[in-house]
N, C-alpha and C. Protein backbone atom coordinates (compact mmCIF):
# COMPACT_ATOMS: atom_id res chain seq x y z
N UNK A 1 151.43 103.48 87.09
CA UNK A 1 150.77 103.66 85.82
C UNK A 1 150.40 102.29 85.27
N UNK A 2 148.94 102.20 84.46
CA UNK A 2 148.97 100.99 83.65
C UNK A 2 149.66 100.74 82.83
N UNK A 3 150.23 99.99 82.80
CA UNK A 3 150.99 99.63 81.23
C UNK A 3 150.14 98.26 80.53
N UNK A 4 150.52 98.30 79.73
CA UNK A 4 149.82 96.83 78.78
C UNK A 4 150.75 96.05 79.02
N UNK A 5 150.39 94.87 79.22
CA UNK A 5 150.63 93.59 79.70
C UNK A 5 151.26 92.98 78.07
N UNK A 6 152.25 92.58 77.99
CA UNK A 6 152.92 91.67 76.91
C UNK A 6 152.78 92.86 75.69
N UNK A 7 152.71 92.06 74.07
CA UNK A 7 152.52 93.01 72.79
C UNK A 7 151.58 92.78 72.48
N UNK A 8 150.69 93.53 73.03
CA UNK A 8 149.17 93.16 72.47
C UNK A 8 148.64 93.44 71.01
N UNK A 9 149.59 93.70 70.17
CA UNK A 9 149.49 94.27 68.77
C UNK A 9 149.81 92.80 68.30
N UNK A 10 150.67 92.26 68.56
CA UNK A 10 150.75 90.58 68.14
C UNK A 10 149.98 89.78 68.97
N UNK A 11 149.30 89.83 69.91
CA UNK A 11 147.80 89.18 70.43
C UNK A 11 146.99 89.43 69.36
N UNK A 12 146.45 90.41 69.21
CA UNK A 12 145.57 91.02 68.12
C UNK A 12 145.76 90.72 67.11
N UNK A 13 146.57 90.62 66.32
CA UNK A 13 147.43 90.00 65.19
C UNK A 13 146.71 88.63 65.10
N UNK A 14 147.25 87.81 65.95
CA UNK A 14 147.43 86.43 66.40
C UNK A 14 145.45 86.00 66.72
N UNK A 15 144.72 86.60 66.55
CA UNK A 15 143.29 86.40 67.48
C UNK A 15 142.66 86.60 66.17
N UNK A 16 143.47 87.45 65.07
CA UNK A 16 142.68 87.87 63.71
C UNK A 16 141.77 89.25 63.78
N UNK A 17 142.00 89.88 64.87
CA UNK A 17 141.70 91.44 65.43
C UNK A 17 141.97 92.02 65.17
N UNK A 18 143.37 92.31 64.11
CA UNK A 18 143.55 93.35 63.31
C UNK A 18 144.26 92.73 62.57
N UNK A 19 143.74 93.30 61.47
CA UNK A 19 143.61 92.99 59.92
C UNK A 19 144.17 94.06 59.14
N UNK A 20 145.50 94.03 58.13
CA UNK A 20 145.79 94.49 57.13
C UNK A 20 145.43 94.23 56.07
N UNK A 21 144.39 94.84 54.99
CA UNK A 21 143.98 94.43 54.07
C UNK A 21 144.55 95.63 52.43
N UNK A 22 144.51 95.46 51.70
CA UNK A 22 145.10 96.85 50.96
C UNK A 22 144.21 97.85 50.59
N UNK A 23 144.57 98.97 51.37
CA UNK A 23 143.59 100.07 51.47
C UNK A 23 142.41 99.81 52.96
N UNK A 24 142.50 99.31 53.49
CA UNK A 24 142.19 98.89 54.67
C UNK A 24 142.48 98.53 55.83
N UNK A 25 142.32 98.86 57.28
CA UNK A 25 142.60 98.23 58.05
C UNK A 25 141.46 97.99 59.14
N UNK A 26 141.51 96.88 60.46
CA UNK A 26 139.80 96.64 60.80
C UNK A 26 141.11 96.27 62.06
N UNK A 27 140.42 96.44 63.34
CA UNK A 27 140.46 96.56 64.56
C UNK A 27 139.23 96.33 65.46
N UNK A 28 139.50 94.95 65.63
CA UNK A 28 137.96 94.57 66.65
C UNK A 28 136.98 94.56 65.86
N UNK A 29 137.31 94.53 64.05
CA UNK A 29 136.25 94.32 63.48
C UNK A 29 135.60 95.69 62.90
N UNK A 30 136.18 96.57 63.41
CA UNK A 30 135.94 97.84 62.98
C UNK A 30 136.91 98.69 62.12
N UNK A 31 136.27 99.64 60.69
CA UNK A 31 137.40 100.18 60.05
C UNK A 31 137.84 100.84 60.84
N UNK A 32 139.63 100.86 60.88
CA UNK A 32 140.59 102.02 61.30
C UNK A 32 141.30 102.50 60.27
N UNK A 33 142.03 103.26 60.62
CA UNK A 33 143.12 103.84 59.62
C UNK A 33 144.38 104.46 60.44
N UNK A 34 145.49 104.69 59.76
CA UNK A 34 146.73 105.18 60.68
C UNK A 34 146.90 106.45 59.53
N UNK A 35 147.12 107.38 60.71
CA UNK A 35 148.02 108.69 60.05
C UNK A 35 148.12 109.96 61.24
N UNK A 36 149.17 110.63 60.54
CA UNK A 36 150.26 111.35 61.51
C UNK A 36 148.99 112.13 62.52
N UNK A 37 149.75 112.68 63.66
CA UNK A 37 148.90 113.32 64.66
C UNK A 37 148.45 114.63 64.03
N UNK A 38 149.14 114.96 63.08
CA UNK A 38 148.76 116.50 62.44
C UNK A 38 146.79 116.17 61.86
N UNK A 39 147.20 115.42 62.02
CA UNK A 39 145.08 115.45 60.85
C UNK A 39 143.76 115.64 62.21
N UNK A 40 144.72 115.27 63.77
CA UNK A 40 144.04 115.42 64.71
C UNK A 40 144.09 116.46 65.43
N UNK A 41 145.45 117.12 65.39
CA UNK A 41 146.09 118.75 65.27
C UNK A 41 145.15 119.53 64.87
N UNK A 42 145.03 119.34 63.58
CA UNK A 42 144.52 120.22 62.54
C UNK A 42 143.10 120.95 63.67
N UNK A 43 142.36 119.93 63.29
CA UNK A 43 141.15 120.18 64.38
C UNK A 43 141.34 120.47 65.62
N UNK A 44 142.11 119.95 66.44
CA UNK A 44 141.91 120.58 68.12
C UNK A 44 142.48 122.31 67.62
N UNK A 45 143.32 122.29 67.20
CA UNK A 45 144.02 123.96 66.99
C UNK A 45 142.71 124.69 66.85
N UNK A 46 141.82 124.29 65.29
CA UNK A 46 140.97 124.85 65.36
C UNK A 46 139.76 125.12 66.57
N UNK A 47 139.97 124.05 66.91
CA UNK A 47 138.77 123.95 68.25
C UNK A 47 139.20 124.96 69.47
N UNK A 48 140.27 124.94 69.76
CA UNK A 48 140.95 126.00 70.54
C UNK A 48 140.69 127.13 70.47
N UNK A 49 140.72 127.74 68.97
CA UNK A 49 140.68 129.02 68.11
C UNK A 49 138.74 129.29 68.56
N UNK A 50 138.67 128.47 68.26
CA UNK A 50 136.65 128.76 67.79
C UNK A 50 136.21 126.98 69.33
N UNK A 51 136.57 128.10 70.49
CA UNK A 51 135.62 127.09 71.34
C UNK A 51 134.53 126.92 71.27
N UNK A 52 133.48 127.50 70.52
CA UNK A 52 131.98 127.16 69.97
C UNK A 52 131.64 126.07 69.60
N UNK A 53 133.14 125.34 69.05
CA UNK A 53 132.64 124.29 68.32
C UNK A 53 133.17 123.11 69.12
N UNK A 54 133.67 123.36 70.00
CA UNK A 54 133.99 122.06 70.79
C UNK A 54 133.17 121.36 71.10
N UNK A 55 131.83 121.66 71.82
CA UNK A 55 130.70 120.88 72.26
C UNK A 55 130.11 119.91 71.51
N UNK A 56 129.76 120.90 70.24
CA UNK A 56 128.99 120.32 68.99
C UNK A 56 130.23 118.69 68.31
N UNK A 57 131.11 119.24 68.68
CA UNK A 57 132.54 118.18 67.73
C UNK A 57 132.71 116.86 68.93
N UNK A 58 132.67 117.54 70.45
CA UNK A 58 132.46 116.15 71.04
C UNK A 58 131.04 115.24 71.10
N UNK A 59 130.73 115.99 71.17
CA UNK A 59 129.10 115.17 71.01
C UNK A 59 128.96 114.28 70.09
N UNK A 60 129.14 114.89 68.69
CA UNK A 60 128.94 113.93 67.49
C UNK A 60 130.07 112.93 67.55
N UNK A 61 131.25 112.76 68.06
CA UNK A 61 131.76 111.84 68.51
C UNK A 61 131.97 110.98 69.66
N UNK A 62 131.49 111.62 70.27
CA UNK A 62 130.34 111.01 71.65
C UNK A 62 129.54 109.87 70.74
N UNK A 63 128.50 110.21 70.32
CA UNK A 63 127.64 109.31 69.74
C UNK A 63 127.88 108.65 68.76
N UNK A 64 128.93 108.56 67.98
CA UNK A 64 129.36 108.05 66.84
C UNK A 64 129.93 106.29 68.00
N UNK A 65 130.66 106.90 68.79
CA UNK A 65 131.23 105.94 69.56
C UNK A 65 130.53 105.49 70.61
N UNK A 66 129.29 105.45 71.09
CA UNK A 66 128.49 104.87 71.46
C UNK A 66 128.25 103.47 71.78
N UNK A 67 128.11 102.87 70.19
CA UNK A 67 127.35 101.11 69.95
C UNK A 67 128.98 100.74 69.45
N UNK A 68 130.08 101.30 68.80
CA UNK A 68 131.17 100.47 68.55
C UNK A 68 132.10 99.72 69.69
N UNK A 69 132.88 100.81 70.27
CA UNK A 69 133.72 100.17 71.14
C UNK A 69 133.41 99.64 72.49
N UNK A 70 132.38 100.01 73.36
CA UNK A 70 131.77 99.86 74.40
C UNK A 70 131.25 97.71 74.42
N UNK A 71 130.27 98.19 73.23
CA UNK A 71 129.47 96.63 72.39
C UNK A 71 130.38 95.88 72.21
N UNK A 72 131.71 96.34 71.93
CA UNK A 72 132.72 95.50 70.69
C UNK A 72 133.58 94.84 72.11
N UNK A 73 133.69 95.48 73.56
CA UNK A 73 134.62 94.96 74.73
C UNK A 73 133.49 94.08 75.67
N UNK A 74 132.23 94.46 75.02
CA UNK A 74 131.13 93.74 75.88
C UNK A 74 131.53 92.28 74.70
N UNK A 75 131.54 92.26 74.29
CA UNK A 75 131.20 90.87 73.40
C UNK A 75 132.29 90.26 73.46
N UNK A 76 133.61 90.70 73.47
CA UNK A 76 135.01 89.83 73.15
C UNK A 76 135.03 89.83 74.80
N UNK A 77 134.64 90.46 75.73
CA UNK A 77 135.31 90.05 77.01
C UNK A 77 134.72 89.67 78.33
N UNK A 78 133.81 89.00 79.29
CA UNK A 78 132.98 89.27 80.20
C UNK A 78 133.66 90.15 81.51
N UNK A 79 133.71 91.25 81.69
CA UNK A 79 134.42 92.05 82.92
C UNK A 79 133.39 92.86 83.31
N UNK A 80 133.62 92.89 84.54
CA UNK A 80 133.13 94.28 85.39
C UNK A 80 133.51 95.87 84.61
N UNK A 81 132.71 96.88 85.03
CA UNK A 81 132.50 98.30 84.34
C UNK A 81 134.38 98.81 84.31
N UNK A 82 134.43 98.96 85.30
CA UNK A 82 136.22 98.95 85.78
C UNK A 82 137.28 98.39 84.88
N UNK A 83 136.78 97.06 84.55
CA UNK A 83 138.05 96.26 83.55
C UNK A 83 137.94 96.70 82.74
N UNK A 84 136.76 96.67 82.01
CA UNK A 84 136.02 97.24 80.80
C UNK A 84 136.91 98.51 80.89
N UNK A 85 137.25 99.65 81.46
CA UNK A 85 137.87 100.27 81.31
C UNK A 85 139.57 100.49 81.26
N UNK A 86 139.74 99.83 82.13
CA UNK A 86 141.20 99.34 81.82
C UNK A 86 141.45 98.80 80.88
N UNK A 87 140.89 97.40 80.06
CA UNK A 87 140.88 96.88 78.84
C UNK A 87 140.86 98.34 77.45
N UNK A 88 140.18 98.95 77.82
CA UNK A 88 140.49 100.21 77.08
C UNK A 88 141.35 100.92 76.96
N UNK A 89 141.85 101.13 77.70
CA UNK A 89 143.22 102.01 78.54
C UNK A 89 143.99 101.18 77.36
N UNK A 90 144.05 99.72 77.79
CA UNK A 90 145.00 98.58 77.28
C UNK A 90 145.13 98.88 75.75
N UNK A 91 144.11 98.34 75.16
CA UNK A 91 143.87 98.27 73.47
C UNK A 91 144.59 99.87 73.54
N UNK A 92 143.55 100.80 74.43
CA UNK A 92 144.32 102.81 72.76
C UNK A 92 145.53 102.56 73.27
N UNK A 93 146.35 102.59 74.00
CA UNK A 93 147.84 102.71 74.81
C UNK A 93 148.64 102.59 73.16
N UNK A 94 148.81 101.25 72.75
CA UNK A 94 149.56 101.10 71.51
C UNK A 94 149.34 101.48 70.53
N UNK A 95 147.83 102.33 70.08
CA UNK A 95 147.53 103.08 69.06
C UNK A 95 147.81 104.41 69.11
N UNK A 96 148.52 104.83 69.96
CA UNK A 96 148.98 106.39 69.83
C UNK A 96 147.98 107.28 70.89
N UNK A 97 147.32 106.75 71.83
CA UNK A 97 146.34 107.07 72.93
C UNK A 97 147.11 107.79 73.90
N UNK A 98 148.46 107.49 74.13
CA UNK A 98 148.89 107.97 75.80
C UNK A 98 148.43 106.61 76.17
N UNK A 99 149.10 106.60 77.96
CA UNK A 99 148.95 105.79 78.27
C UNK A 99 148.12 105.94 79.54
N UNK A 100 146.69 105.63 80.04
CA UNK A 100 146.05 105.80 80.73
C UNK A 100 145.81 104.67 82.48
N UNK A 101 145.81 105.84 83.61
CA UNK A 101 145.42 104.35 84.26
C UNK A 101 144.03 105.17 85.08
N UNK A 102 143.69 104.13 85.57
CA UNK A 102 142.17 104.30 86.63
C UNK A 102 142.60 104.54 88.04
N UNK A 103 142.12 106.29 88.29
CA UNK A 103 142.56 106.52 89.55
C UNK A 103 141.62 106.31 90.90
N UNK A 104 140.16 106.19 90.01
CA UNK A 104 139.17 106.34 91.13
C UNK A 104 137.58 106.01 90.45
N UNK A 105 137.18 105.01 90.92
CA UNK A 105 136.26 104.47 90.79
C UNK A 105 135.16 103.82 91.25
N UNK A 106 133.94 104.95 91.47
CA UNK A 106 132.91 104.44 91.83
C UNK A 106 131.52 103.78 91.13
N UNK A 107 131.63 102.68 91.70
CA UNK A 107 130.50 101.83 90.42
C UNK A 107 129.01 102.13 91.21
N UNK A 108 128.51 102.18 92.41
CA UNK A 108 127.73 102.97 92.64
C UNK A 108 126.91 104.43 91.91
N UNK A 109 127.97 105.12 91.40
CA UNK A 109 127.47 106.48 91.44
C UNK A 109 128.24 106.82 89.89
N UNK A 110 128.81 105.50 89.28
CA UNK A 110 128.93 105.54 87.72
C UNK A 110 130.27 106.55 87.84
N UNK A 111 131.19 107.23 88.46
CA UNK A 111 132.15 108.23 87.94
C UNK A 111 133.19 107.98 88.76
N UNK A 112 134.37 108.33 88.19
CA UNK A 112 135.36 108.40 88.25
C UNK A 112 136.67 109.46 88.05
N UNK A 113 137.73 108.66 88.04
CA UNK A 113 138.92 109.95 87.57
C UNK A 113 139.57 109.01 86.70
N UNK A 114 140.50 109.74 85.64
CA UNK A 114 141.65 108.90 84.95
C UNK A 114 142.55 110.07 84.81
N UNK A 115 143.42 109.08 84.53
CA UNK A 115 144.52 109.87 83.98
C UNK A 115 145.29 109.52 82.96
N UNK A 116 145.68 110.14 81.74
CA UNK A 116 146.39 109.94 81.06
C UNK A 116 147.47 110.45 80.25
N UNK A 117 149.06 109.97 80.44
CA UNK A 117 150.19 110.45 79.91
C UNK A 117 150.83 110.42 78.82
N UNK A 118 150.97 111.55 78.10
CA UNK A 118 151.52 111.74 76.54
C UNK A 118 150.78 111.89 76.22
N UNK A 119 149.16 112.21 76.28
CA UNK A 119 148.21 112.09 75.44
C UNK A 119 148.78 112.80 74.00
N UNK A 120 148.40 112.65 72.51
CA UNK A 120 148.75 112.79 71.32
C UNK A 120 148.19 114.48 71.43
N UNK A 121 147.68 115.31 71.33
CA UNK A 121 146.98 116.41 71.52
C UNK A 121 147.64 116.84 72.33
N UNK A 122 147.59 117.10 73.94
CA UNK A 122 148.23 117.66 74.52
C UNK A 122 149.73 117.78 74.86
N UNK A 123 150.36 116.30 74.14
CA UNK A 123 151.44 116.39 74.34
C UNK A 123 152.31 117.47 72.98
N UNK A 124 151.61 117.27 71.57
CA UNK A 124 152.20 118.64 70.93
C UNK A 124 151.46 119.69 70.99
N UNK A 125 151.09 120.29 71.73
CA UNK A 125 150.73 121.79 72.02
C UNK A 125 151.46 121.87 73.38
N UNK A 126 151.95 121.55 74.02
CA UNK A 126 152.37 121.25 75.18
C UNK A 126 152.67 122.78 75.92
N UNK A 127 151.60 123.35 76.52
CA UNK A 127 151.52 124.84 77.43
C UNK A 127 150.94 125.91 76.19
N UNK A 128 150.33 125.59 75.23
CA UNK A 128 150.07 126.87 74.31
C UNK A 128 148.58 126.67 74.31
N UNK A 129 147.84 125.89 74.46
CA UNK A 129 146.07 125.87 74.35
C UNK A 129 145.50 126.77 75.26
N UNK A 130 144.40 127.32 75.69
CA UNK A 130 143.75 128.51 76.01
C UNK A 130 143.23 127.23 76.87
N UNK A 131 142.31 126.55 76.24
CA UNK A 131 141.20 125.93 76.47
C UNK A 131 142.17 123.70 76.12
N UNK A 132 141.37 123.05 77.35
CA UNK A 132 141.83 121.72 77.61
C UNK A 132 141.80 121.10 75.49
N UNK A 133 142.61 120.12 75.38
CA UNK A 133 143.11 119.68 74.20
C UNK A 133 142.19 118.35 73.91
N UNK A 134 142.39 117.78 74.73
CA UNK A 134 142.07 115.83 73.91
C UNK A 134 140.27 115.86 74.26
N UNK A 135 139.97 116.57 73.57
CA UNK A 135 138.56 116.55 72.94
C UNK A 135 137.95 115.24 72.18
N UNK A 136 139.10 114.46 71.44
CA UNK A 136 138.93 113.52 71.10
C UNK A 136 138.64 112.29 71.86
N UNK A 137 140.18 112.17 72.52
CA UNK A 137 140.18 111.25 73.59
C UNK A 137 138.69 111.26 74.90
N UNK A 138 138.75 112.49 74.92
CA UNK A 138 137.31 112.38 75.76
C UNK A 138 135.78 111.62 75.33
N UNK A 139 135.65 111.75 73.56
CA UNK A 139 134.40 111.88 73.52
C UNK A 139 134.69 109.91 73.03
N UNK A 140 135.89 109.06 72.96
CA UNK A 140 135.92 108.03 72.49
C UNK A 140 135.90 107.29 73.85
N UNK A 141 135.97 107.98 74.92
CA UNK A 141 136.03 107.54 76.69
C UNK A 141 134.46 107.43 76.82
N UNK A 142 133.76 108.81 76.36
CA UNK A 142 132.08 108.86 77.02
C UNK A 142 131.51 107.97 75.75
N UNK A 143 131.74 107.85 74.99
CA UNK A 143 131.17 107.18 74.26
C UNK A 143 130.82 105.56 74.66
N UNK A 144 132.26 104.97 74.36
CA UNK A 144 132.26 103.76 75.06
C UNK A 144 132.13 103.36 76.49
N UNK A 145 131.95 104.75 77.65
CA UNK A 145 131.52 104.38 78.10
C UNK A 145 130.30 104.61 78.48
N UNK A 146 129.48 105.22 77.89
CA UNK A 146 127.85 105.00 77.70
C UNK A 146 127.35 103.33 77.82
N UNK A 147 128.21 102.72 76.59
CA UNK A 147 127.76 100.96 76.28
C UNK A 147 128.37 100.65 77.25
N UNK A 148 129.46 100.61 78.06
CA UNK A 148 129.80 99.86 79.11
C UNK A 148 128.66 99.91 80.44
N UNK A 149 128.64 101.30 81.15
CA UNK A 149 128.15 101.50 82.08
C UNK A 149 126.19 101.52 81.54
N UNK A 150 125.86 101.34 80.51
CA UNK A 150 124.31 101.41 80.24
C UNK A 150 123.67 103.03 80.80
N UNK A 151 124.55 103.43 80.66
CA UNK A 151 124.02 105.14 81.67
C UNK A 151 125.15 105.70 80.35
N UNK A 152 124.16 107.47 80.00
CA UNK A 152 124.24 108.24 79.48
C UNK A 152 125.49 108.64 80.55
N UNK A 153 126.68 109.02 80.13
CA UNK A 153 127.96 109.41 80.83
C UNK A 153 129.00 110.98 80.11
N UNK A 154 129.60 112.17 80.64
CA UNK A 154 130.13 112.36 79.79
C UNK A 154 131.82 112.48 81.06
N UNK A 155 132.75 112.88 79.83
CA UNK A 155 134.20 113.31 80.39
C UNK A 155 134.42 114.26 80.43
N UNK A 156 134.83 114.87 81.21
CA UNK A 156 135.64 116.49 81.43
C UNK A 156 136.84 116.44 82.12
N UNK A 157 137.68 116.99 81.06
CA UNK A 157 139.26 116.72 81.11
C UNK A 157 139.28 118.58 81.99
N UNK A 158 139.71 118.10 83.62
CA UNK A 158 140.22 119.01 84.31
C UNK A 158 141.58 119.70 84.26
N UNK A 159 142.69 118.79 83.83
CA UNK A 159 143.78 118.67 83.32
C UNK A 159 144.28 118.37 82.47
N UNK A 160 145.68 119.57 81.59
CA UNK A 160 145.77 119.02 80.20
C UNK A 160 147.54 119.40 79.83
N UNK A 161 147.73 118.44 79.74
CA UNK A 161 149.50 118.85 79.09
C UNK A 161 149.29 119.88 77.74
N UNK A 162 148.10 120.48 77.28
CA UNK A 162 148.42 121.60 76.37
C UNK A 162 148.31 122.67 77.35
N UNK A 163 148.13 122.99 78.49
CA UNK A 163 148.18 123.86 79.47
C UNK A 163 149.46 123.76 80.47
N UNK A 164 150.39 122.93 80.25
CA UNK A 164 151.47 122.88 80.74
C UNK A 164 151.42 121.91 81.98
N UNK A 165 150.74 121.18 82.01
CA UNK A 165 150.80 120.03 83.29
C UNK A 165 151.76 119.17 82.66
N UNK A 166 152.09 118.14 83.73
CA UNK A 166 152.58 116.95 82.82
C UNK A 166 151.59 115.45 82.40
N UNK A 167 150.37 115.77 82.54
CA UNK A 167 149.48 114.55 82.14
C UNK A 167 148.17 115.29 82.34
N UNK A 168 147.50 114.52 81.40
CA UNK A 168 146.08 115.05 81.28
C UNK A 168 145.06 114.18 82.22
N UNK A 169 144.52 115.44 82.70
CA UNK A 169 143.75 114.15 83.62
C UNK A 169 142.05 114.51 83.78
N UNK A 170 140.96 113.59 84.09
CA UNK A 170 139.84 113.27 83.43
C UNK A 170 138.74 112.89 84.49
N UNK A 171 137.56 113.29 84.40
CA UNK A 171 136.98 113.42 85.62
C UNK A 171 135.41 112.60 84.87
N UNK A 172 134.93 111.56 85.15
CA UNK A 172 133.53 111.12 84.27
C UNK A 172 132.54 110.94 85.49
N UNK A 173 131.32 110.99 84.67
CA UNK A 173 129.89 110.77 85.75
C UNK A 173 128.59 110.97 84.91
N UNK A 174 127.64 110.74 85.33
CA UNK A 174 126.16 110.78 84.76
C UNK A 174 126.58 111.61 83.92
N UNK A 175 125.49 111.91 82.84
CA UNK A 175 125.45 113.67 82.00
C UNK A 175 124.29 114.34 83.66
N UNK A 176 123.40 113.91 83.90
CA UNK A 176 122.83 115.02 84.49
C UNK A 176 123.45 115.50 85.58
N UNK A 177 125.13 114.84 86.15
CA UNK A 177 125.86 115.55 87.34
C UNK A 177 127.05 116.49 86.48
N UNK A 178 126.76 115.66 85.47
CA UNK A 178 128.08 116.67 84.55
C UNK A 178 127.91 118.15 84.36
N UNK A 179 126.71 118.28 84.15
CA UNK A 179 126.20 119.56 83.51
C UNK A 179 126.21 120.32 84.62
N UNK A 180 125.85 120.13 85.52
CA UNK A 180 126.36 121.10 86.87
C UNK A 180 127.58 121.76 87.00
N UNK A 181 128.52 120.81 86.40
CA UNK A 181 130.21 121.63 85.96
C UNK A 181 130.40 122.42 84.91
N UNK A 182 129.14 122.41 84.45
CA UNK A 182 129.44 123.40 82.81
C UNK A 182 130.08 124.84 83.07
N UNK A 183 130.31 125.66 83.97
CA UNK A 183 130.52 126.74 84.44
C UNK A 183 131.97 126.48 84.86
N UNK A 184 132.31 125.81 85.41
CA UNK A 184 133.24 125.75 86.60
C UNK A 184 134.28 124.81 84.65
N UNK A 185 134.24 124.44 83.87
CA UNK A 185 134.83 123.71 82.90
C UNK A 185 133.83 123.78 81.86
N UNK A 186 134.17 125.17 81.17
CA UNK A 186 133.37 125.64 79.92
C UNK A 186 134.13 124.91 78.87
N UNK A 187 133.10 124.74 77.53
CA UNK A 187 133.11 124.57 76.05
C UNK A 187 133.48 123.28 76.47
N UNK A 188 132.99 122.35 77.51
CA UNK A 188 133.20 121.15 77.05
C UNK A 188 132.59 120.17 76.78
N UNK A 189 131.12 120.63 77.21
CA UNK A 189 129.77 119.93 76.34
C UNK A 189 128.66 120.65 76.22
């Protein structure tokens, strides 16, 4: 498994990358905020309940995350598509992400596999979801990696600790090879 290398929360600290301000906090320069997993609960439950709206809810966070985090690892770091992703893995790991590593990666043909353990979502529903959980985590993966890879990309989580696995695990590639799976891994774009 990846793990993060040293405390990268006191790197970050230490670089001026995250910032406590009152009533504020900024990460890579970007507003964040901290609060309990229930406010991210709230929504996947619902999304579970009413899979209609899953598509529509990743998408708009698909694109929300687009130009931030992708732009924001292009500029602080020069790496290949790959690091760029691991560096990701790295940074969410200590924000309550699970901890993700890179199982398979082709830079040719843009897709891959990941995997990731504890995810926040699947790990409290853990065997009760109908339908895969970290909806979130997916659309902050295709997002950023749209800006990494310069190619329209999405994620489809094949595996999910709210279905009783023990790690959620994640399958990315073009959108126009994705959509071919829409059948075979419904309501997920």
């Amino acid at each position: 498994v990846f793990l993060m290398s040293g405390n990268l929360l006191d790197k970050l600290l230490l670089m001026r990358e995250l910032k406590f301000e009152p009533g504020k906090i900024s990460l890579l320069q970007h507003r964040s905020f901290m609060a309990t997993i229930a406010v991210i609960n709230s929504i996947a439950l619902y999304m579970d309940q009413h899979p209609d709206s899953i598509a529509p809810i990743y998408l708009g966070m698909k694109n929300m995350h687009k130009d931030i985090w992708g732009d924001t690892l292009k500029k602080l770091y020069h790496l290949a598509p790959n690091e760029y992703l691991q560096k990701m893995f790295e940074l969410s790991s200590p924000l309550g992400w699970g901890t993700s590593e890179l199982l398979k990666y082709d830079d040719k043909e843009t897709e891959g596999i990941f995997r990731t353990y504890d995810a926040p979502v699947g790990s409290s529903f853990k065997g009760k979801f109908k339908y895969p959980a970290e909806h979130f985590w997916r659309a902050i993966t295709a997002g950023t990696g749209v800006s990494i890879f310069n190619k329209e990309i999405d994620v489809i989580e094949t595996k999910c600790i709210a279905h009783g696995e023990s790690y959620c695990e994640f399958i990315f590639m073009p959108v126009e090879k994705a959509v071919l799976s829409k059948d075979k891994y419904p309501y997920q774009f």
